[in-house]
ModelCIF file with pLDDT and N, C-alpha, C, O atoms, coordinates in Angstrom:
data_MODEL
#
_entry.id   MODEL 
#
_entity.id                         1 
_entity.type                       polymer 
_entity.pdbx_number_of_molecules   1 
#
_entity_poly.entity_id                      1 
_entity_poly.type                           'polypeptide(L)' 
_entity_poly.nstd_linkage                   no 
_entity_poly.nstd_monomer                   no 
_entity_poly.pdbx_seq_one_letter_code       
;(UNK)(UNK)(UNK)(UNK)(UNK)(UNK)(UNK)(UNK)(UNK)(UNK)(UNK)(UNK)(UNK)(UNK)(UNK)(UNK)
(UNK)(UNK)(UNK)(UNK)(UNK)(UNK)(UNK)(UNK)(UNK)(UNK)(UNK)(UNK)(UNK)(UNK)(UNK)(UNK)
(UNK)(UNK)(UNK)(UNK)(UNK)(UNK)(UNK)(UNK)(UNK)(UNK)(UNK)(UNK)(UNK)(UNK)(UNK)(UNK)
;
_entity_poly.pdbx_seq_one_letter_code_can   XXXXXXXXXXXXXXXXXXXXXXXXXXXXXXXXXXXXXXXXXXXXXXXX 
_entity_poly.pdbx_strand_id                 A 
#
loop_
_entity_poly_seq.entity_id 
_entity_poly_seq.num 
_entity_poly_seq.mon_id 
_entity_poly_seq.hetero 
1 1  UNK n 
1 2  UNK n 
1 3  UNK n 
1 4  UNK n 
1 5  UNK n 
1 6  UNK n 
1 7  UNK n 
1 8  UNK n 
1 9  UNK n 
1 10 UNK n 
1 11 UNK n 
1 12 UNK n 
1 13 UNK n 
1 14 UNK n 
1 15 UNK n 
1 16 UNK n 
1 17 UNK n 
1 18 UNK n 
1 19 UNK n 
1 20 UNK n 
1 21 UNK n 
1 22 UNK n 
1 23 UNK n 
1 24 UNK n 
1 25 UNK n 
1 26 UNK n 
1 27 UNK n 
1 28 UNK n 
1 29 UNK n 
1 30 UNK n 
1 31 UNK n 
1 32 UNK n 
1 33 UNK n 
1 34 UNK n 
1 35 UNK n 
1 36 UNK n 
1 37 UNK n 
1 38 UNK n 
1 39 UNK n 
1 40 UNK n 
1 41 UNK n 
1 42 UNK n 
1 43 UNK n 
1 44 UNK n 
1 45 UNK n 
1 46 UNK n 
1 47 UNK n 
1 48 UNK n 
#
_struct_asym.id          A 
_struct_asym.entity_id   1 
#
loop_
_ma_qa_metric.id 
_ma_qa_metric.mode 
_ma_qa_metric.name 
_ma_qa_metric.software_group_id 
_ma_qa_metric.type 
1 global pLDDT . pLDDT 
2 local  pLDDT . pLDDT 
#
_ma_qa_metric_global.metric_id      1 
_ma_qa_metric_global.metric_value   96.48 
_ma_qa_metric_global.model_id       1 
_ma_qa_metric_global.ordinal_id     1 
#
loop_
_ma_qa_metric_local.label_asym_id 
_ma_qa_metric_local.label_comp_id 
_ma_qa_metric_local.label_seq_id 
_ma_qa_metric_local.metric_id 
_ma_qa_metric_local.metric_value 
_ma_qa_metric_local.model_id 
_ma_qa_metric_local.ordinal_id 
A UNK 1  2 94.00 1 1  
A UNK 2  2 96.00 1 2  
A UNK 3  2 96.00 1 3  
A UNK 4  2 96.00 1 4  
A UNK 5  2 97.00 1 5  
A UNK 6  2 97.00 1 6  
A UNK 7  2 98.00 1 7  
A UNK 8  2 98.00 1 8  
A UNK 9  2 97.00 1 9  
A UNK 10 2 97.00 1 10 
A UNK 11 2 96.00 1 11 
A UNK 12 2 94.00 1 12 
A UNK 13 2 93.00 1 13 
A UNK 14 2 95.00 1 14 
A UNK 15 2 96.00 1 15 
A UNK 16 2 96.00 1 16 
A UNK 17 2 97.00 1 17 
A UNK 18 2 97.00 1 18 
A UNK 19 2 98.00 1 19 
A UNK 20 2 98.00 1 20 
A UNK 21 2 98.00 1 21 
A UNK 22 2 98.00 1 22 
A UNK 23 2 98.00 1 23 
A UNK 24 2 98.00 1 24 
A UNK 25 2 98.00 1 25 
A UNK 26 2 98.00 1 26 
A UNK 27 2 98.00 1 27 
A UNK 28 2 98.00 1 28 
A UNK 29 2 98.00 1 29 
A UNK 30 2 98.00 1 30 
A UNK 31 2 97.00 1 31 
A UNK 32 2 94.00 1 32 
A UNK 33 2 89.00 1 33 
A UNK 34 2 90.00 1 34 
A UNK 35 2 92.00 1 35 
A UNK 36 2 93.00 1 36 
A UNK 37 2 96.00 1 37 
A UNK 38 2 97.00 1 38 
A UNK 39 2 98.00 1 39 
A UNK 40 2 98.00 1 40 
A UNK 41 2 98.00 1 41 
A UNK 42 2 98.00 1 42 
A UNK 43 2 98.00 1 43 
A UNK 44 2 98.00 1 44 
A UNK 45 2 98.00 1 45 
A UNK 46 2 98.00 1 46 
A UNK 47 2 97.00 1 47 
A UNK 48 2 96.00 1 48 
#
loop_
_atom_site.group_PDB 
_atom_site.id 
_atom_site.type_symbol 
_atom_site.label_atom_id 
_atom_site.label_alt_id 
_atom_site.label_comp_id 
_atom_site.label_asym_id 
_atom_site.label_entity_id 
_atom_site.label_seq_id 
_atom_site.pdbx_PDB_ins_code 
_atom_site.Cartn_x 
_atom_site.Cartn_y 
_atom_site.Cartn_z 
_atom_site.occupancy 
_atom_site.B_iso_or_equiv 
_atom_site.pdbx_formal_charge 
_atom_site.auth_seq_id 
_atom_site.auth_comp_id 
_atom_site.auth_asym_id 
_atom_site.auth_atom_id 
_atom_site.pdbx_PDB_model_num 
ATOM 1   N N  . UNK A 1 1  ? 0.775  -1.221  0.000   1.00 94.00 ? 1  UNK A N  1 
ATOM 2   C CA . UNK A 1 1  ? 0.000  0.000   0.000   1.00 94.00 ? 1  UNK A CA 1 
ATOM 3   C C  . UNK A 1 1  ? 0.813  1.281   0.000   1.00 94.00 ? 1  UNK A C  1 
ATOM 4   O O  . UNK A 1 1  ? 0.371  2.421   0.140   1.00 94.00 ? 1  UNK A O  1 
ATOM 5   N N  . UNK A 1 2  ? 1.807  0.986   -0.142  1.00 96.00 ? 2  UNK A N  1 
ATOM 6   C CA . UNK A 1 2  ? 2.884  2.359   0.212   1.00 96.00 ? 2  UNK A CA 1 
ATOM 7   C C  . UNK A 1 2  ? 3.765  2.347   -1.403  1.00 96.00 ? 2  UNK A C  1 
ATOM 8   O O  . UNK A 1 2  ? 3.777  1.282   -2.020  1.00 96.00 ? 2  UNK A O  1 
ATOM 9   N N  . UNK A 1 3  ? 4.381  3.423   -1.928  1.00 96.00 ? 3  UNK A N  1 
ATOM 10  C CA . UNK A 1 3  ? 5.283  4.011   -2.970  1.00 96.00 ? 3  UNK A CA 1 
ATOM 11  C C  . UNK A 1 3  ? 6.469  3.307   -2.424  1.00 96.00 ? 3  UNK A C  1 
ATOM 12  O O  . UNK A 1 3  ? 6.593  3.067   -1.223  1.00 96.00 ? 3  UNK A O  1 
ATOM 13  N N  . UNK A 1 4  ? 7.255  3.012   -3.244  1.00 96.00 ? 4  UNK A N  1 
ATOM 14  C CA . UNK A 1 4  ? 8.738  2.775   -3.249  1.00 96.00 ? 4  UNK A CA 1 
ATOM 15  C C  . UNK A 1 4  ? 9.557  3.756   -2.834  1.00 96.00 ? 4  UNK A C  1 
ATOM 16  O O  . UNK A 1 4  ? 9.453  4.975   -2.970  1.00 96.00 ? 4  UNK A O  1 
ATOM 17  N N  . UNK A 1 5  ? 10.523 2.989   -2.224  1.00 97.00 ? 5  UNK A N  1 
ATOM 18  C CA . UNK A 1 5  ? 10.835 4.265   -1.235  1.00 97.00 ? 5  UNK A CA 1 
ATOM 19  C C  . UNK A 1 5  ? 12.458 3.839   -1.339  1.00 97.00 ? 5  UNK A C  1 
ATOM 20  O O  . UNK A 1 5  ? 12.737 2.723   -1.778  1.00 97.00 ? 5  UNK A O  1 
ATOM 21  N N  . UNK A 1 6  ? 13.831 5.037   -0.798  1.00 97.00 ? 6  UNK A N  1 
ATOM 22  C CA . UNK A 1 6  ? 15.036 4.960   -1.318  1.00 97.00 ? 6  UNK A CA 1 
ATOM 23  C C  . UNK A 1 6  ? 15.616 4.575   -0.273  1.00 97.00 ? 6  UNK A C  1 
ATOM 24  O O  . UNK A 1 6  ? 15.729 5.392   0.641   1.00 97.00 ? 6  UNK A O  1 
ATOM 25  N N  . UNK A 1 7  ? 16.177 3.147   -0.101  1.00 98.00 ? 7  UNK A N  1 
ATOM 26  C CA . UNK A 1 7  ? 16.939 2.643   1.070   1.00 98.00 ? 7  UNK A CA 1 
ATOM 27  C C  . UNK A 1 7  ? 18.822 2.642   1.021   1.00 98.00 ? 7  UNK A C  1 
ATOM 28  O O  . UNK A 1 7  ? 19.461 2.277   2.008   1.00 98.00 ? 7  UNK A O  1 
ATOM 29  N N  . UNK A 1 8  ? 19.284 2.956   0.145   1.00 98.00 ? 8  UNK A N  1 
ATOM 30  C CA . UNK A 1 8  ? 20.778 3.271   0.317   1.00 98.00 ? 8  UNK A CA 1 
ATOM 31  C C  . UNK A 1 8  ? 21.428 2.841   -1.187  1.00 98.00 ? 8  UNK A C  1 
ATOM 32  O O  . UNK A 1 8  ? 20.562 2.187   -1.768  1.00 98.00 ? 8  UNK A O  1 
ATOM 33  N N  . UNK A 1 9  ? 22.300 2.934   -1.790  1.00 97.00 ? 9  UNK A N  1 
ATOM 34  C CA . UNK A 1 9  ? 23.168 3.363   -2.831  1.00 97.00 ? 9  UNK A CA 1 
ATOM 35  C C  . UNK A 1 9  ? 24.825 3.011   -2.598  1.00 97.00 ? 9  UNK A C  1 
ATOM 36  O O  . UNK A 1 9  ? 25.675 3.237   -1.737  1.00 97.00 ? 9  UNK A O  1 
ATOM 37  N N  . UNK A 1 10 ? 24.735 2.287   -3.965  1.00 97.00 ? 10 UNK A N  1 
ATOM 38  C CA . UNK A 1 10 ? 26.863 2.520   -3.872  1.00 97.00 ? 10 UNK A CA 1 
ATOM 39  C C  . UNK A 1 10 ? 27.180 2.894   -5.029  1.00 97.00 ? 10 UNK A C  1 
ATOM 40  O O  . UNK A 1 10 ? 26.477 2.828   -6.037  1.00 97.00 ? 10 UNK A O  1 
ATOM 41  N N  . UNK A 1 11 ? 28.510 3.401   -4.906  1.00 96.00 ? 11 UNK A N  1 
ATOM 42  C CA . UNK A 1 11 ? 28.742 4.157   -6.490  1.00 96.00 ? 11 UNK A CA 1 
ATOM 43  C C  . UNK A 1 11 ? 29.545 3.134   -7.275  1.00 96.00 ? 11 UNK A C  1 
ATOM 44  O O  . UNK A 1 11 ? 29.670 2.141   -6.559  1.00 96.00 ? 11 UNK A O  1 
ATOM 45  N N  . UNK A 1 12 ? 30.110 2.973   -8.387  1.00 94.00 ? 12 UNK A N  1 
ATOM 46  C CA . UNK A 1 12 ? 30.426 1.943   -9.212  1.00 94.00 ? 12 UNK A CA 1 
ATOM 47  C C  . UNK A 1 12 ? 31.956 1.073   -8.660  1.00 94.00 ? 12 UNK A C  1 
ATOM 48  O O  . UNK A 1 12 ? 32.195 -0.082  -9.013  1.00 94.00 ? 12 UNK A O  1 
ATOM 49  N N  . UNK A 1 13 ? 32.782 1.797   -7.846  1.00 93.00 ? 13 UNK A N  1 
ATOM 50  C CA . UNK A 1 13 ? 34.022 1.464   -7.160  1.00 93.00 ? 13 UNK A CA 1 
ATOM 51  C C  . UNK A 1 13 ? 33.528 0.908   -6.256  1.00 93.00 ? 13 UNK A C  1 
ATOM 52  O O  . UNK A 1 13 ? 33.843 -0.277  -6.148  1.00 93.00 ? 13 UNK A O  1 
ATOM 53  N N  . UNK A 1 14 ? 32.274 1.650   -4.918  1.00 95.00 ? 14 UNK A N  1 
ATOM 54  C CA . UNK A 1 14 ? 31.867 0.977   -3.795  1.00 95.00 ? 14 UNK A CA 1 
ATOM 55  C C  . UNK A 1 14 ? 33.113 1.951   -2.738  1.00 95.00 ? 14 UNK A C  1 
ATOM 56  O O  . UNK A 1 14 ? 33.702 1.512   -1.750  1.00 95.00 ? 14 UNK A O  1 
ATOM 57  N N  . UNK A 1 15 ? 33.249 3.494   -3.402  1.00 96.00 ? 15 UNK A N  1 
ATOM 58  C CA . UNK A 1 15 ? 34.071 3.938   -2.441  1.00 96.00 ? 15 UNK A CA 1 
ATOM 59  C C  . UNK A 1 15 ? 32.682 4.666   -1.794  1.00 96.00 ? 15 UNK A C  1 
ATOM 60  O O  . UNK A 1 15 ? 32.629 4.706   -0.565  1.00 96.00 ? 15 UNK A O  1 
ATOM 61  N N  . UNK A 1 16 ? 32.030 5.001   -2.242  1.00 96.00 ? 16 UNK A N  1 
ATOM 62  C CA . UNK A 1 16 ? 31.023 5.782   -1.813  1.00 96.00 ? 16 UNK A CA 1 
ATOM 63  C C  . UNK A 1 16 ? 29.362 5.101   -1.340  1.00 96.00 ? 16 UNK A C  1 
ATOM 64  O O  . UNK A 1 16 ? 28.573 4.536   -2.097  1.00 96.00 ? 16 UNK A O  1 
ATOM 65  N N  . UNK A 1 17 ? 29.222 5.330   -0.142  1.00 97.00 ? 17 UNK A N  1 
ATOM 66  C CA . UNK A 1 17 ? 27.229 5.290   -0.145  1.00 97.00 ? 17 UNK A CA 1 
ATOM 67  C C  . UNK A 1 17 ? 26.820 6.547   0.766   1.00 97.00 ? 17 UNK A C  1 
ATOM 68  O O  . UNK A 1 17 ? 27.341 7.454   1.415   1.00 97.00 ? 17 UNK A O  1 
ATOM 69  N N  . UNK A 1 18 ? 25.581 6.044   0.414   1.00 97.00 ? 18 UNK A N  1 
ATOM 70  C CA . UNK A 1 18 ? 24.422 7.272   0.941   1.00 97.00 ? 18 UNK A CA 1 
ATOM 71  C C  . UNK A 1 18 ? 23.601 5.761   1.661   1.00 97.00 ? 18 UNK A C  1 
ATOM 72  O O  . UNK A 1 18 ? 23.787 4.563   1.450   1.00 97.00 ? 18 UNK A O  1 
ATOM 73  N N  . UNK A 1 19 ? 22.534 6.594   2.681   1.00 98.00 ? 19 UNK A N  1 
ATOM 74  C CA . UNK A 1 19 ? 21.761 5.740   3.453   1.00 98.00 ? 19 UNK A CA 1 
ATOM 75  C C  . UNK A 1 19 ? 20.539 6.286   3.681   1.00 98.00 ? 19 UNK A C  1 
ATOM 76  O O  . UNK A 1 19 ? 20.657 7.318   4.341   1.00 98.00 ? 19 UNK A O  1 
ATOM 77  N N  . UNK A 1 20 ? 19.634 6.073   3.463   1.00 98.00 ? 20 UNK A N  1 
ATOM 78  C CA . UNK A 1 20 ? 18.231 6.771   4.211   1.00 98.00 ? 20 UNK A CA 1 
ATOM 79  C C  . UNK A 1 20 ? 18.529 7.040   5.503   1.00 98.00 ? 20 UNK A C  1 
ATOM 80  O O  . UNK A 1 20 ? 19.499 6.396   5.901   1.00 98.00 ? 20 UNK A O  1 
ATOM 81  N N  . UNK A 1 21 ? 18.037 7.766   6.302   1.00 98.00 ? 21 UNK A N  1 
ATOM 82  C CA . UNK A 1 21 ? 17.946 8.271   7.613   1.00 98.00 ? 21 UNK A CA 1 
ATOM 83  C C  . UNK A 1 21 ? 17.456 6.993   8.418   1.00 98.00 ? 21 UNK A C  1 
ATOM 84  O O  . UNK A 1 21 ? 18.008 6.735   9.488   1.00 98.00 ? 21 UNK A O  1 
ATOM 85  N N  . UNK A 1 22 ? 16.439 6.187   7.938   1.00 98.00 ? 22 UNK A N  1 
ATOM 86  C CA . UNK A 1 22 ? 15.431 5.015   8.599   1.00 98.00 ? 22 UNK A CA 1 
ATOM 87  C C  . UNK A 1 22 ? 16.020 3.995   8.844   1.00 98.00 ? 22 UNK A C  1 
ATOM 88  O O  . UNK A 1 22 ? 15.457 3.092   9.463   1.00 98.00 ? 22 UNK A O  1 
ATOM 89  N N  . UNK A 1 23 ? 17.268 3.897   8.427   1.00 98.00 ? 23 UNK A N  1 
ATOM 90  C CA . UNK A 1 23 ? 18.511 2.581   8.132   1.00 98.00 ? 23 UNK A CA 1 
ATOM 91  C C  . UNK A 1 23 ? 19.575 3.076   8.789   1.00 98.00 ? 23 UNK A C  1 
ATOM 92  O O  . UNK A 1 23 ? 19.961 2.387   9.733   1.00 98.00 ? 23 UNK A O  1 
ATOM 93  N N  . UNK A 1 24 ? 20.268 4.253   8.523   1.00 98.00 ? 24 UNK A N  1 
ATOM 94  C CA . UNK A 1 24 ? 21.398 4.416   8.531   1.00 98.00 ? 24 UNK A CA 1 
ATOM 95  C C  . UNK A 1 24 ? 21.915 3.982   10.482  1.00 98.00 ? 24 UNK A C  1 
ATOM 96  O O  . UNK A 1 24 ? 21.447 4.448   11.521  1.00 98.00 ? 24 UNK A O  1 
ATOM 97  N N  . UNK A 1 25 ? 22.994 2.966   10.278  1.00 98.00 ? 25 UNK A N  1 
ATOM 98  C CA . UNK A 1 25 ? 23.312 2.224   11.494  1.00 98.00 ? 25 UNK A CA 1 
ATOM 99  C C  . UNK A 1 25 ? 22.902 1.130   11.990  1.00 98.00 ? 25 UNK A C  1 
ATOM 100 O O  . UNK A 1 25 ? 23.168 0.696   13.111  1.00 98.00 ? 25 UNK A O  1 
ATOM 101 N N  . UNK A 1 26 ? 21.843 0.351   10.685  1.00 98.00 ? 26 UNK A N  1 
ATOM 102 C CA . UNK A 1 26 ? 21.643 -0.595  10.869  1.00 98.00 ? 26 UNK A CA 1 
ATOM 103 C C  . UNK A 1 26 ? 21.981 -1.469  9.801   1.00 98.00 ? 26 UNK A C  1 
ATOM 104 O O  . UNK A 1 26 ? 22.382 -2.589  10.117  1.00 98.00 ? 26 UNK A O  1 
ATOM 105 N N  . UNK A 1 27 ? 21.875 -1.093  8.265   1.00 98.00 ? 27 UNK A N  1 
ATOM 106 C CA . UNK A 1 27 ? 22.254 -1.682  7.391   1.00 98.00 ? 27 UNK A CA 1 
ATOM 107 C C  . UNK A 1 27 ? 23.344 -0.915  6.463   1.00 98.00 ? 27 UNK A C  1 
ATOM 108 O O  . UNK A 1 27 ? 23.473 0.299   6.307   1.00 98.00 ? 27 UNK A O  1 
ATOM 109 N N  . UNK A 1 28 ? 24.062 -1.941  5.915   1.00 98.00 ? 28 UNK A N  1 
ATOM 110 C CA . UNK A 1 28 ? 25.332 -1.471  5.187   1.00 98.00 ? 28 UNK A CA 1 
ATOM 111 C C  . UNK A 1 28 ? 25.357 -2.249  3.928   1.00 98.00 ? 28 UNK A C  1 
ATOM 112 O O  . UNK A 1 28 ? 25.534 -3.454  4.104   1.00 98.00 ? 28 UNK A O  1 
ATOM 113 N N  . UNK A 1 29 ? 25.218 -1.843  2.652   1.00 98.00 ? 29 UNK A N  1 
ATOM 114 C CA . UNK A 1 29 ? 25.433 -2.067  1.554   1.00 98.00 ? 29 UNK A CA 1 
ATOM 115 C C  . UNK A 1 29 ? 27.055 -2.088  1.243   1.00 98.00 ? 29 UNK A C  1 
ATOM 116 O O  . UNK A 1 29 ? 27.912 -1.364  1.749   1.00 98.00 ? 29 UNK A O  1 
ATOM 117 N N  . UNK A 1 30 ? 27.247 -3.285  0.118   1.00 98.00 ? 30 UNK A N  1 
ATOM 118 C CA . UNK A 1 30 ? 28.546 -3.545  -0.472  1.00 98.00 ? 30 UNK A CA 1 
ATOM 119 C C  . UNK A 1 30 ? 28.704 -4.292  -1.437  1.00 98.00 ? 30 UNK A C  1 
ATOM 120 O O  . UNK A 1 30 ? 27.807 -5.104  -1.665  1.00 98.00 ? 30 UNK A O  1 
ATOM 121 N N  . UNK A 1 31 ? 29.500 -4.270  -2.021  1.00 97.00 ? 31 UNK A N  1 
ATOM 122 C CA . UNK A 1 31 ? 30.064 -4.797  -3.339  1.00 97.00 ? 31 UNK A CA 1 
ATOM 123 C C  . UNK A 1 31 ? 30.800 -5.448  -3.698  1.00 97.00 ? 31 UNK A C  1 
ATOM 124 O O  . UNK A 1 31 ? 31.890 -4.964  -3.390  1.00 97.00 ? 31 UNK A O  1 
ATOM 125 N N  . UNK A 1 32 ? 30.967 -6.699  -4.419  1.00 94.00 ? 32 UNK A N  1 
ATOM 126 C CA . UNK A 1 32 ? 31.732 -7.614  -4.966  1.00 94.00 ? 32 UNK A CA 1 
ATOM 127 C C  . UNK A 1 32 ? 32.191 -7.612  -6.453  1.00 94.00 ? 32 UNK A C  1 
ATOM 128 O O  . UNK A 1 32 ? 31.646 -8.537  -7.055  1.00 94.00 ? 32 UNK A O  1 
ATOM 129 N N  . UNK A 1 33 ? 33.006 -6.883  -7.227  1.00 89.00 ? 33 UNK A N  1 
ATOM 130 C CA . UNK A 1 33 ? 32.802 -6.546  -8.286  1.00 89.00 ? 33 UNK A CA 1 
ATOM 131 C C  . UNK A 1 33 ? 33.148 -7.845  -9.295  1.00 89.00 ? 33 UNK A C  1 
ATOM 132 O O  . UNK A 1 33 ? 32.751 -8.148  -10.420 1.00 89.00 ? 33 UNK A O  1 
ATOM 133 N N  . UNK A 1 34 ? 34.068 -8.457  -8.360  1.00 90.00 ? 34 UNK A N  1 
ATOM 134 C CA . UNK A 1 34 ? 34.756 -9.855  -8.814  1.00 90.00 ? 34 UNK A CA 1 
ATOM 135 C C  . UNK A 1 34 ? 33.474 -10.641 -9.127  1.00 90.00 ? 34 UNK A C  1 
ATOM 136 O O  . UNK A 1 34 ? 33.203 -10.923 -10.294 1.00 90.00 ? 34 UNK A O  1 
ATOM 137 N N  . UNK A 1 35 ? 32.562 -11.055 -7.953  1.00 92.00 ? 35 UNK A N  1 
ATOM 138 C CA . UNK A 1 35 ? 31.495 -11.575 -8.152  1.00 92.00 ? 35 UNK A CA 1 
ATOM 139 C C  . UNK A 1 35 ? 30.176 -11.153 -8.390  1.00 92.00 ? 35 UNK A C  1 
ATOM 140 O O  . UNK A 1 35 ? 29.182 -11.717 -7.933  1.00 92.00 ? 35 UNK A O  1 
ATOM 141 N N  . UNK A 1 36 ? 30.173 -10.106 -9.146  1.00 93.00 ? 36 UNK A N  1 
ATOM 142 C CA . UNK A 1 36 ? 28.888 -8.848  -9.973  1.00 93.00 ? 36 UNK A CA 1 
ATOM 143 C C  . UNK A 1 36 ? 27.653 -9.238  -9.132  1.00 93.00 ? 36 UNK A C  1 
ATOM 144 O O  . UNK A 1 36 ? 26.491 -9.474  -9.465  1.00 93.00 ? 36 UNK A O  1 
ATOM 145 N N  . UNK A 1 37 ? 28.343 -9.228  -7.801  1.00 96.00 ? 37 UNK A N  1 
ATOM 146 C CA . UNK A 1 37 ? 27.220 -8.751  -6.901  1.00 96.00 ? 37 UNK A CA 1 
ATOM 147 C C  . UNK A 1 37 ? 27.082 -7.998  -5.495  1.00 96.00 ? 37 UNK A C  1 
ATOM 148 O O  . UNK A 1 37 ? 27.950 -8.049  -4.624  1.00 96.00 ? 37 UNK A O  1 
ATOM 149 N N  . UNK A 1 38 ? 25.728 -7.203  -5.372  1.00 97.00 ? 38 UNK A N  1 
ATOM 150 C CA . UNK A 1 38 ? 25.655 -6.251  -4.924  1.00 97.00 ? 38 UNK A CA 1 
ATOM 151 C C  . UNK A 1 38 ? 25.152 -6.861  -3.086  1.00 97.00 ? 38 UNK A C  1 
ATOM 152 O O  . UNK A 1 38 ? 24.660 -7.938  -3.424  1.00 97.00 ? 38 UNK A O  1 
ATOM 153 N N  . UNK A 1 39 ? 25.068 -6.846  -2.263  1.00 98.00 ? 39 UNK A N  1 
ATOM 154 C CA . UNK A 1 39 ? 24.765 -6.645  -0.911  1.00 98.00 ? 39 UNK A CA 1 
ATOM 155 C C  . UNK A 1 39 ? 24.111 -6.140  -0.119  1.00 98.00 ? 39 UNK A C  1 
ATOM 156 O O  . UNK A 1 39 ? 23.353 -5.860  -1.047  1.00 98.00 ? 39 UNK A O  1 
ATOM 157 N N  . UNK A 1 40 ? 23.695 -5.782  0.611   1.00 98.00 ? 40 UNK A N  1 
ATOM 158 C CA . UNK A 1 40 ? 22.280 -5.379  1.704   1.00 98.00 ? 40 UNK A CA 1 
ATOM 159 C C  . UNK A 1 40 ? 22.481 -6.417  3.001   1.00 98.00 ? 40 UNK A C  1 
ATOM 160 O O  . UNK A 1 40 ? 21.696 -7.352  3.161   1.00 98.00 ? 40 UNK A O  1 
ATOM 161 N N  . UNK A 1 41 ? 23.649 -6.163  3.956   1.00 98.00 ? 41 UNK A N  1 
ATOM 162 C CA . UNK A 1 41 ? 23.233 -6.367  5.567   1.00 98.00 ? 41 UNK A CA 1 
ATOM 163 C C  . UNK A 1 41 ? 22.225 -5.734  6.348   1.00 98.00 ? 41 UNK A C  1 
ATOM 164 O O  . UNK A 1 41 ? 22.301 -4.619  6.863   1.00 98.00 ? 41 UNK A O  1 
ATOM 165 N N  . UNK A 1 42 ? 21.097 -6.684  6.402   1.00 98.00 ? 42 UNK A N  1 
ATOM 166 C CA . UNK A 1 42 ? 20.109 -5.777  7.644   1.00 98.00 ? 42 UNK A CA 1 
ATOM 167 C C  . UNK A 1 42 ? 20.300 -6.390  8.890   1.00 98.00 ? 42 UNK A C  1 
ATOM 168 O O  . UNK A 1 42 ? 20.049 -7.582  9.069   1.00 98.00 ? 42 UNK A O  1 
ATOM 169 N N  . UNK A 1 43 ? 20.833 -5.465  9.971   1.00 98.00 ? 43 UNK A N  1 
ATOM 170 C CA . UNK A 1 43 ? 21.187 -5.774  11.395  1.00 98.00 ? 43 UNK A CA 1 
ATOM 171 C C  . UNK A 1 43 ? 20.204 -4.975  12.031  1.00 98.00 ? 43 UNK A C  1 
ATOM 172 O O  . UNK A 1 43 ? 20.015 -3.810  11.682  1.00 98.00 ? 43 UNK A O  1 
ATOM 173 N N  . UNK A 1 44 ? 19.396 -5.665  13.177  1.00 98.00 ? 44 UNK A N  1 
ATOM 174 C CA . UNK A 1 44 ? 18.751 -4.893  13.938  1.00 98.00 ? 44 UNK A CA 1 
ATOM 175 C C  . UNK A 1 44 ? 17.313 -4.304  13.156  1.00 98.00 ? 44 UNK A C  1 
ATOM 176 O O  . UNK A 1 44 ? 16.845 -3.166  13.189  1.00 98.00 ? 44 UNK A O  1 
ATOM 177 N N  . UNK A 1 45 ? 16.895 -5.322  12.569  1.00 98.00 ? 45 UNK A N  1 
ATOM 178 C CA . UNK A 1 45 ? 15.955 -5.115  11.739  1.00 98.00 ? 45 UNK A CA 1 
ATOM 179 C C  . UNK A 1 45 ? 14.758 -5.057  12.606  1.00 98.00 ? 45 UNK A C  1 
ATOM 180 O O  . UNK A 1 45 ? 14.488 -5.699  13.621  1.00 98.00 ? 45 UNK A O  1 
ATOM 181 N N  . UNK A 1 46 ? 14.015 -4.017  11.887  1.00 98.00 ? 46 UNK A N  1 
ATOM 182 C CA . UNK A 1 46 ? 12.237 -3.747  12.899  1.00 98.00 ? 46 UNK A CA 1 
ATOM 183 C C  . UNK A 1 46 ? 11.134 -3.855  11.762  1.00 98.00 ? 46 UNK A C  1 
ATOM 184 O O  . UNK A 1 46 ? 11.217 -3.922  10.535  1.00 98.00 ? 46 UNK A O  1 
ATOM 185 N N  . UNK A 1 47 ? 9.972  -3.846  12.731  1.00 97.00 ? 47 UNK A N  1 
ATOM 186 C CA . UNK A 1 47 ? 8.929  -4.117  11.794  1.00 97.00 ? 47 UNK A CA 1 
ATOM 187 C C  . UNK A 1 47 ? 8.674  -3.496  10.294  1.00 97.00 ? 47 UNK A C  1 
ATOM 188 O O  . UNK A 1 47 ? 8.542  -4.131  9.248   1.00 97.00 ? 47 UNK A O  1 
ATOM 189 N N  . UNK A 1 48 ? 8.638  -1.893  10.511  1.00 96.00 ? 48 UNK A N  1 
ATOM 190 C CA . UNK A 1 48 ? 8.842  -1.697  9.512   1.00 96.00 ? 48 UNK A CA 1 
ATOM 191 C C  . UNK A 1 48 ? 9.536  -1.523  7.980   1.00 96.00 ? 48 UNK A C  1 
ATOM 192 O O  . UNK A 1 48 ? 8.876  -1.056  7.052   1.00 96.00 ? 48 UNK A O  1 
#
């Protein structure tokens, strides 16, 4: 029932992210370029 909404970003090296405010300190995005894939740790995850 809700719009898509922007949960965090890496830039093509993976020197850089951004985080939503609603996440930031709980999840950390990263990159494997070797293995062309992308990452999403959620720690401390809540209902919403």
């Amino acid at each position: 029932g809700k719009e898509r909404e922007f949960v965090c970003a890496i830039n093509s090296s993976g020197a850089r992210t951004w985080y939503a405010d609603s996440v930031k300190g709980r999840f950390t995005i990263s990159r494997d370029n070797a293995e062309n894939t992308v990452y999403l740790q959620m720690n401390n995850v809540k209902p919403e």
